[in-house]
Protein backbone atom coordinates (compact mmCIF):
# COMPACT_ATOMS: atom_id res chain seq x y z
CA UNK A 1 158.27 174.27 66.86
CA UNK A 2 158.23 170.85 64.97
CA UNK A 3 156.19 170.46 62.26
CA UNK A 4 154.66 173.87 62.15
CA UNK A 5 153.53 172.89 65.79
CA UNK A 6 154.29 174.60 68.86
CA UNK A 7 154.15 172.83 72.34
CA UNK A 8 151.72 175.08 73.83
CA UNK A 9 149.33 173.89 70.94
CA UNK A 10 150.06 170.16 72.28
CA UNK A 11 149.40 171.22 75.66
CA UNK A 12 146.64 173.86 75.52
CA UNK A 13 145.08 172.75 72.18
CA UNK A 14 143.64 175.88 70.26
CA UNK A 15 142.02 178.85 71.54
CA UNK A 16 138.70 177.45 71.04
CA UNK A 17 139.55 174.91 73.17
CA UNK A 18 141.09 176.45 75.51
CA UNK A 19 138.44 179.07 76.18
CA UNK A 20 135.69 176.38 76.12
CA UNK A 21 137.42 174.84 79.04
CA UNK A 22 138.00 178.25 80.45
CA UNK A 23 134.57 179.32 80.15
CA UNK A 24 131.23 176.34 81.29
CA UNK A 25 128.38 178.83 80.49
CA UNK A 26 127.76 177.54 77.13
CA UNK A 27 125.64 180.53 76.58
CA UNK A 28 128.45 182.66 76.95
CA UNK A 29 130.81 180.63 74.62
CA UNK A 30 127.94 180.95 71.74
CA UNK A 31 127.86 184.55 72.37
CA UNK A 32 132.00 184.83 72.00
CA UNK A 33 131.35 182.92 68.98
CA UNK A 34 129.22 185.35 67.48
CA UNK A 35 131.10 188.10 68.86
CA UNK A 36 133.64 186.72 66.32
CA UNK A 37 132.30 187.48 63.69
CA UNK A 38 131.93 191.29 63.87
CA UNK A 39 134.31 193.80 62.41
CA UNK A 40 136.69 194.84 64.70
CA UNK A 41 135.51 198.16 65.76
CA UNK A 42 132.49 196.17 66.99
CA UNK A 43 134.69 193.30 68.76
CA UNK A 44 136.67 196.06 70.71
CA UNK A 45 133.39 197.86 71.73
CA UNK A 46 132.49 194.70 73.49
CA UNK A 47 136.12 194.08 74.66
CA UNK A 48 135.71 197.93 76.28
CA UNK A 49 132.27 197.05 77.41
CA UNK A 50 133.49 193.87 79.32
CA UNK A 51 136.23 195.13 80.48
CA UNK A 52 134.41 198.14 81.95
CA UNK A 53 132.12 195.42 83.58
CA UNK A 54 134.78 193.40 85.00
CA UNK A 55 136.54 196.46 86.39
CA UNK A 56 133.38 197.54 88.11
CA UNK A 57 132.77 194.59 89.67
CA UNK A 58 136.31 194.19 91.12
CA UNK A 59 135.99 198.15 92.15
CA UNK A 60 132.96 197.16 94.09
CA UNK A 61 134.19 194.17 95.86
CA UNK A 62 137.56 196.14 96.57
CA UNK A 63 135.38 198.87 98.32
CA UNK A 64 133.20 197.11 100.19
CA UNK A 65 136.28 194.86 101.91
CA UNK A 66 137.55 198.07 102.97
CA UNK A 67 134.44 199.64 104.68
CA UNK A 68 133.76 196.36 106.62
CA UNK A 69 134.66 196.69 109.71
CA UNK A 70 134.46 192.28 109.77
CA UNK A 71 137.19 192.02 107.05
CA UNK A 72 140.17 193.59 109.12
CA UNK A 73 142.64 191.36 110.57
């Protein structure tokens, strides 16, 4: 670190940045934004509740690959 500096900032520029180039639903990125500004019990209610989501979803798709008779090689 060089000046208080690190490369990954020079690489990956902040966290907002790198999240708005992470994430194109601009809806989304004004609703992390307000998701912010919470208290943290809140934030990690929502952290839970998306990652509850997201586990869901990749159950789902996990499941159905294995009952399709199409998706063995």
């Amino acid at each position: 670190m060089v000046f208080g500096i690190t490369i990954d900032f020079l690489v990956n520029g902040t966290t907002v940045q790198k999240a708005e180039n992470a994430i194109t639903d601009s809806k989304l990125i004004g609703l992390f934004k307000q998701i912010e500004n919470l208290e943290t019990e809140d934030r990690q209610v929502v952290a839970k509740l998306i990652e509850a989501f997201a586990i869901k979803k990749k159950w789902k798709r996990c499941s159905r690959t294995k009952h399709d008779p199409s998706s063995s090689s």
